[in-house]
C-alpha atoms as a PDB file:
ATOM      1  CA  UNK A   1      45.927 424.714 209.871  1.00  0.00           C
ATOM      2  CA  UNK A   2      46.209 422.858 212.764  1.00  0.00           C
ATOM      3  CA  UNK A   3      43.368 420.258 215.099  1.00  0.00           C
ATOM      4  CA  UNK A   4      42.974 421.184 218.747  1.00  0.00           C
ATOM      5  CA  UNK A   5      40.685 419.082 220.394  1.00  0.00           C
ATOM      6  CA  UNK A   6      39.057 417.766 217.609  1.00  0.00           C
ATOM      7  CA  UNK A   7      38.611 421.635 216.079  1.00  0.00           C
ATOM      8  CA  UNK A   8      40.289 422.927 213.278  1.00  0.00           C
ATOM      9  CA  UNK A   9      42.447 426.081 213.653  1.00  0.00           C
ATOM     10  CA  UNK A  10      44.026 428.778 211.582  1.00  0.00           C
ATOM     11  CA  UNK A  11      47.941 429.722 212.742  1.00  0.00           C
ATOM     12  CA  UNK A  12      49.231 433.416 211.312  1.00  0.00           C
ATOM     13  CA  UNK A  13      52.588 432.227 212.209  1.00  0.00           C
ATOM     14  CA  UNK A  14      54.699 429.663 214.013  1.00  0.00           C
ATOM     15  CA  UNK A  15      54.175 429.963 217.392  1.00  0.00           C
ATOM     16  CA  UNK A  16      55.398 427.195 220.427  1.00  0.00           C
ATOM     17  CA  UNK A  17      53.095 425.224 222.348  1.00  0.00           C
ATOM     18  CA  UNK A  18      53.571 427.509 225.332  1.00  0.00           C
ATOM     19  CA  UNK A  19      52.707 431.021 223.233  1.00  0.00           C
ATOM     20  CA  UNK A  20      49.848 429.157 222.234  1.00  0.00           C
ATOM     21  CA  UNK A  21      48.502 427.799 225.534  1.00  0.00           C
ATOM     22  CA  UNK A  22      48.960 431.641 226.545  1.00  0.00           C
ATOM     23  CA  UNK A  23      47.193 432.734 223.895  1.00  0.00           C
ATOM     24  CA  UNK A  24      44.430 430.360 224.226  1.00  0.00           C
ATOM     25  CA  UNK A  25      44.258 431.421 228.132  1.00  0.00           C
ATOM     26  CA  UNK A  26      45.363 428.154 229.221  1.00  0.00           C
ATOM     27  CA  UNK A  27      47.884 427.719 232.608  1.00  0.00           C
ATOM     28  CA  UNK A  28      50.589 425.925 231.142  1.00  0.00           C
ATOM     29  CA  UNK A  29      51.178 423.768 234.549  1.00  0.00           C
ATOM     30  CA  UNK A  30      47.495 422.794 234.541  1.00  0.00           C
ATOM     31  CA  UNK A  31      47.331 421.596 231.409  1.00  0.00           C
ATOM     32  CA  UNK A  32      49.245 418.287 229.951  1.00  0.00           C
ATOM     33  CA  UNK A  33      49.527 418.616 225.919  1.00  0.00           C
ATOM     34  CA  UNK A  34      49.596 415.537 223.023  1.00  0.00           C
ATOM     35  CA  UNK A  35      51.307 416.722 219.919  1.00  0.00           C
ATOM     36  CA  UNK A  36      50.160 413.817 217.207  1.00  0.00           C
ATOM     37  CA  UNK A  37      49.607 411.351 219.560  1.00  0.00           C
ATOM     38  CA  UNK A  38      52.641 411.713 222.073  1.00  0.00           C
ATOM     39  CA  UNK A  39      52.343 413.328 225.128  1.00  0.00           C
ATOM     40  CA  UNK A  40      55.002 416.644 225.151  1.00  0.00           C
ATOM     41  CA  UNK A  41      56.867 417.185 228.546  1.00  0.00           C
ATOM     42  CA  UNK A  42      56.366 420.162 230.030  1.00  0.00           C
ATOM     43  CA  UNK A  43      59.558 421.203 229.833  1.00  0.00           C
ATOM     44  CA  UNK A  44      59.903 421.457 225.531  1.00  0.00           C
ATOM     45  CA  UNK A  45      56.825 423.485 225.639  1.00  0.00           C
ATOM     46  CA  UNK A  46      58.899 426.492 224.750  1.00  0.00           C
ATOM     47  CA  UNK A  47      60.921 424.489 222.375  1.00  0.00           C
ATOM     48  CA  UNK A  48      57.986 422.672 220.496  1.00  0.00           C
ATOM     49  CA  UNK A  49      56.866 424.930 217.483  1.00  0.00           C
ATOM     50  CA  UNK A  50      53.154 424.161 216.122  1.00  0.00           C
ATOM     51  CA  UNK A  51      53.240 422.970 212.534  1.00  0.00           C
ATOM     52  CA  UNK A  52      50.259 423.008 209.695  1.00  0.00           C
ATOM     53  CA  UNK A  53      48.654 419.196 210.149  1.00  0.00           C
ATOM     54  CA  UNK A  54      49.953 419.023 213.696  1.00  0.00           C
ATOM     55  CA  UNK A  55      46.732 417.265 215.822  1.00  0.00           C
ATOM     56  CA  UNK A  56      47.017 418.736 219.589  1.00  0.00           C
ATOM     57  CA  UNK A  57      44.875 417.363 222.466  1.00  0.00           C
ATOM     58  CA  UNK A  58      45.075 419.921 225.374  1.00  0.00           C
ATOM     59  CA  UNK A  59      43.815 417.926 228.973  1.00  0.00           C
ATOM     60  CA  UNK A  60      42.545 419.824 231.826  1.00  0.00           C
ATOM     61  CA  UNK A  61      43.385 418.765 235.535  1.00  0.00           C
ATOM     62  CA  UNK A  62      39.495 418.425 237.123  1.00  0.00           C
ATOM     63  CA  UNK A  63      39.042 419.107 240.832  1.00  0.00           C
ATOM     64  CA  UNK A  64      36.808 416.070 242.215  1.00  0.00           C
ATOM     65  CA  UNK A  65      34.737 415.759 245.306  1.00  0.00           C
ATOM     66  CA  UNK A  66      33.876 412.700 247.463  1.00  0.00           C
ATOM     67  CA  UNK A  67      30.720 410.498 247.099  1.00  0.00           C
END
């Protein structure tokens, strides 16, 4: 079991941070990801294997316009 964004989620297996972005339908370059409260570059997303009691935050790039 795992938290992402706050909601609790079932893993069948290990899987990295980028399988799971993939999975999840997330762009992995449009997305920056916390992994218990530290902030995981970009590059190690391949290397970082999701644990049970691991607490992700996944953070979306928003477009903006002008006032």
């Amino acid at each position: 079991m795992i938290t992402v964004n706050g909601e609790n989620r079932t893993l069948e297996n290990p899987v990295s941070v980028t399988e799971y972005l993939k999975v999840c339908n997330y762009i992995p370059v449009q997305v920056v990801v916390e992994l218990n409260e530290e902030i995981i570059k970009r590059e190690n997303y391949d290397t970082t294997v999701l644990k049970d009691g691991d607490v992700v935050e996944i953070l979306h790039f928003m477009g903006g316009g002008s006032f």
